[in-house]
N, C-alpha and C. Protein backbone atom coordinates (compact mmCIF):
# COMPACT_ATOMS: atom_id res chain seq x y z
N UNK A 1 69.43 135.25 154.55
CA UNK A 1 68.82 134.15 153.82
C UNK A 1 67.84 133.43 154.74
N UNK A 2 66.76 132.80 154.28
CA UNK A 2 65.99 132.24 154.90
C UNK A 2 65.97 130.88 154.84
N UNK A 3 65.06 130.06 156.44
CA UNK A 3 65.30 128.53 156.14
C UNK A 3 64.75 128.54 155.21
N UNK A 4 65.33 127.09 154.96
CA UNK A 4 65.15 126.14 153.61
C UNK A 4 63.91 125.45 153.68
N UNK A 5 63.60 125.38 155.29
CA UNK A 5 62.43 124.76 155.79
C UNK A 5 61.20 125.89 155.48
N UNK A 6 61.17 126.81 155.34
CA UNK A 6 60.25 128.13 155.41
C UNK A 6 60.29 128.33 153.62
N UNK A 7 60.62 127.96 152.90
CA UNK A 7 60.48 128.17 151.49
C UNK A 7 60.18 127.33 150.52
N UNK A 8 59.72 128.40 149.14
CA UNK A 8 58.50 127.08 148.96
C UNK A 8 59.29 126.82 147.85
N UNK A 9 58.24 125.60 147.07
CA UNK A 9 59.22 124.34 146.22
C UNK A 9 59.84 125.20 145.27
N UNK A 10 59.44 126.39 144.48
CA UNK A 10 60.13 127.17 143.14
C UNK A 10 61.00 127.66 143.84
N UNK A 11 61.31 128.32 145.13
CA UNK A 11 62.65 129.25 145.80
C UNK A 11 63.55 127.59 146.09
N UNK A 12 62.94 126.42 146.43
CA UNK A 12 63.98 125.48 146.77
C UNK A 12 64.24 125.39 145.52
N UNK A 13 63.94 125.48 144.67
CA UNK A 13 64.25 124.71 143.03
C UNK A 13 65.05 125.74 142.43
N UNK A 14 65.02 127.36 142.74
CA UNK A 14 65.64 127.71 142.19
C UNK A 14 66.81 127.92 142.88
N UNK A 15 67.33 127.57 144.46
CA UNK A 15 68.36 127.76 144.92
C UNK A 15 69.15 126.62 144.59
N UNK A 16 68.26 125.34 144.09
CA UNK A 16 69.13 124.33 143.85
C UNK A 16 70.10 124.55 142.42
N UNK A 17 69.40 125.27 141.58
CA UNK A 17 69.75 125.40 140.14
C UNK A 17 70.81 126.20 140.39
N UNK A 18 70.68 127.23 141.41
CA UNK A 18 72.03 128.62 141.57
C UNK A 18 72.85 127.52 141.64
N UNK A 19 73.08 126.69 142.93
CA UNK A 19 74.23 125.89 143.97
C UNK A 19 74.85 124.69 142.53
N UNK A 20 73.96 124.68 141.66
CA UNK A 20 74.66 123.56 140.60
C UNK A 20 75.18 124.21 139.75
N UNK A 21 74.22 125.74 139.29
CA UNK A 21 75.39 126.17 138.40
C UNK A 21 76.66 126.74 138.83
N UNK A 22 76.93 127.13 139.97
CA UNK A 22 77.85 127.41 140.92
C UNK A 22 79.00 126.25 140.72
N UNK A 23 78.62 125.25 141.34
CA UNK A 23 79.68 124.15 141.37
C UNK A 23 79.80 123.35 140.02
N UNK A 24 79.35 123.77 139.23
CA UNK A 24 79.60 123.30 137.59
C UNK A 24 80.19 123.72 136.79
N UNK A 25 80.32 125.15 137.29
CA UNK A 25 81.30 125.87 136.38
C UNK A 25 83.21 125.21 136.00
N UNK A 26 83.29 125.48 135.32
CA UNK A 26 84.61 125.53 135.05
C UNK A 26 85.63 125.84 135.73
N UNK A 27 85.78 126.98 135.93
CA UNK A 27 86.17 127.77 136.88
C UNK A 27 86.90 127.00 138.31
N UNK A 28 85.76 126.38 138.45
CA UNK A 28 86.17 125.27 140.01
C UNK A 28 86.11 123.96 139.92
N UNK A 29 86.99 123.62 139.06
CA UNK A 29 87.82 122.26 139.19
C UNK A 29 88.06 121.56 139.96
N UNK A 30 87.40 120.16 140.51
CA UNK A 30 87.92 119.49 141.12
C UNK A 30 88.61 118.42 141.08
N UNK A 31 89.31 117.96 141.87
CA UNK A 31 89.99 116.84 141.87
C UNK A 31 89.38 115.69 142.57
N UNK A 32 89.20 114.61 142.07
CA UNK A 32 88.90 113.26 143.11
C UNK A 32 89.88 112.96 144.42
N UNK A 33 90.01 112.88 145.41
CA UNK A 33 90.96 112.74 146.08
C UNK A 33 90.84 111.15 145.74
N UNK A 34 92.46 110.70 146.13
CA UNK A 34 93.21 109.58 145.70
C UNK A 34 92.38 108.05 146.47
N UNK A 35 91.80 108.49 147.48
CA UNK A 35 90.89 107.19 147.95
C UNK A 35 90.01 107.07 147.21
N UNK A 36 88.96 108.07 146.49
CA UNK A 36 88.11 107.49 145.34
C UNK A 36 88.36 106.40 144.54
N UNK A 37 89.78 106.88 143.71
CA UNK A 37 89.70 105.30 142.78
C UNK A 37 90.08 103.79 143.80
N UNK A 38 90.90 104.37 144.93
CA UNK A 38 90.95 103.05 145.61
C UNK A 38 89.82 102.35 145.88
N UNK A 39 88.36 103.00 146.05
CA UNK A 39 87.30 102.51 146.38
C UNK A 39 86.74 102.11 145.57
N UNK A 40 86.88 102.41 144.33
CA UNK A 40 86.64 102.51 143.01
C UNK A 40 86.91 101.07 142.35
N UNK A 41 88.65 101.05 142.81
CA UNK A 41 88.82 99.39 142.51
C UNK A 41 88.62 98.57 142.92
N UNK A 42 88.61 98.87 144.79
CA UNK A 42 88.16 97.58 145.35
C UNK A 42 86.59 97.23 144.87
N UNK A 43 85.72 97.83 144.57
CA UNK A 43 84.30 97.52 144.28
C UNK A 43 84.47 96.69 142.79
N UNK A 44 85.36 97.67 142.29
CA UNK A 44 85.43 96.51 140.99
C UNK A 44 86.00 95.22 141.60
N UNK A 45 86.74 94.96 141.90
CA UNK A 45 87.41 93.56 142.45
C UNK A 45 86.17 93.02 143.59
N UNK A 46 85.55 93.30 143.67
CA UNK A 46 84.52 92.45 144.86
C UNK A 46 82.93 92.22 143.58
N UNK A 47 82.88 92.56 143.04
CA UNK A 47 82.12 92.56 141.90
C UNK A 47 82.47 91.54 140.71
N UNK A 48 83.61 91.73 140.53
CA UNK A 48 84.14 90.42 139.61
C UNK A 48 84.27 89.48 140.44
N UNK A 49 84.58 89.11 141.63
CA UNK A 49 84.21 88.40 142.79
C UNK A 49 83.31 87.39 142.68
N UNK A 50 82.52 88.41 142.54
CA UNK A 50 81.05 88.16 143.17
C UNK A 50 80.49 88.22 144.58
N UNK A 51 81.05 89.16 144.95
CA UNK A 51 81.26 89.14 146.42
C UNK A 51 80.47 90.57 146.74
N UNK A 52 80.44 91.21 145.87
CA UNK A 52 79.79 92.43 145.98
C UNK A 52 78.30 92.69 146.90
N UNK A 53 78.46 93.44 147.71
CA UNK A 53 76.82 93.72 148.39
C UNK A 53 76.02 94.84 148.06
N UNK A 54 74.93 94.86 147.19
CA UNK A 54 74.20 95.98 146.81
C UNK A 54 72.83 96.17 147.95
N UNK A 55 72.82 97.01 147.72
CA UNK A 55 71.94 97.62 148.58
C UNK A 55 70.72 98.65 148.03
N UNK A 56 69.77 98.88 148.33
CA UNK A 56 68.92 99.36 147.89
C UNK A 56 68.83 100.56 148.04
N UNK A 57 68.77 101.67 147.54
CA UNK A 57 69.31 103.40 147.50
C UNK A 57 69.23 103.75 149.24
N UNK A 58 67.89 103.38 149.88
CA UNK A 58 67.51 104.16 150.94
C UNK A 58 68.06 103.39 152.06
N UNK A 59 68.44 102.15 151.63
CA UNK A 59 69.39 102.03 152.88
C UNK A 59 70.31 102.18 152.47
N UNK A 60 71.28 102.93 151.00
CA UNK A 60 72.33 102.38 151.12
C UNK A 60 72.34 104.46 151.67
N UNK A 61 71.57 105.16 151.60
CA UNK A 61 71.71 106.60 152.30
C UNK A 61 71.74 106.20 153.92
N UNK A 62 70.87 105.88 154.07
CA UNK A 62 71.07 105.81 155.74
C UNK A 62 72.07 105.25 156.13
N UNK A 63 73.09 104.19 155.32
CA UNK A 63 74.31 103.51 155.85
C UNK A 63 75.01 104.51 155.94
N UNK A 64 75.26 105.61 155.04
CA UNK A 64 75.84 106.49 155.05
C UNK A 64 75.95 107.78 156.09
N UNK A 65 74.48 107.93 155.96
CA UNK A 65 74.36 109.43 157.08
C UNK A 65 74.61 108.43 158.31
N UNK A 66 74.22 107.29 158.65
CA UNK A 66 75.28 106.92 160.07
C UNK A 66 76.55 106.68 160.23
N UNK A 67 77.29 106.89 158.99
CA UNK A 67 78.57 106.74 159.38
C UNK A 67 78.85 108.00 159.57
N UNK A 68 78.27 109.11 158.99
CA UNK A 68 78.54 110.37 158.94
C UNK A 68 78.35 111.02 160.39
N UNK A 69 77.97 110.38 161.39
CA UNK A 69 77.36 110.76 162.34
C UNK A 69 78.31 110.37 163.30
């Protein structure tokens, strides 16, 4: 397979379409693991709050890929 970096937008577009119909199927069921809804509620409870902090998509990605890091 070749980089992702070396291919052009219809081969990225159509590897994206494979990788979704892949993980969409039926077939492969997932489960939420059990911290989802915990996170799930605390946001609801900080939201009815009012306590909630939103963030704007691109920082709220970069908050992320640095924690990921």
């Amino acid at each position: 397979m070749q980089a992702i970096e070396a291919m052009s937008r219809s081969e990225k577009l159509r590897l994206m379409e494979a990788l979704w119909d892949a993980l969409s199927s039926p077939e492969q069921a997932f489960e939420s693991p059990a911290w989802h809804a915990e996170v799930l509620t605390e946001s609801e409870r900080q939201h009815a709050e009012g306590s909630a902090r939103f963030l704007a998509w691109k920082e709220g990605k970069a908050l992320l890929r640095s924690r990921s890091r």
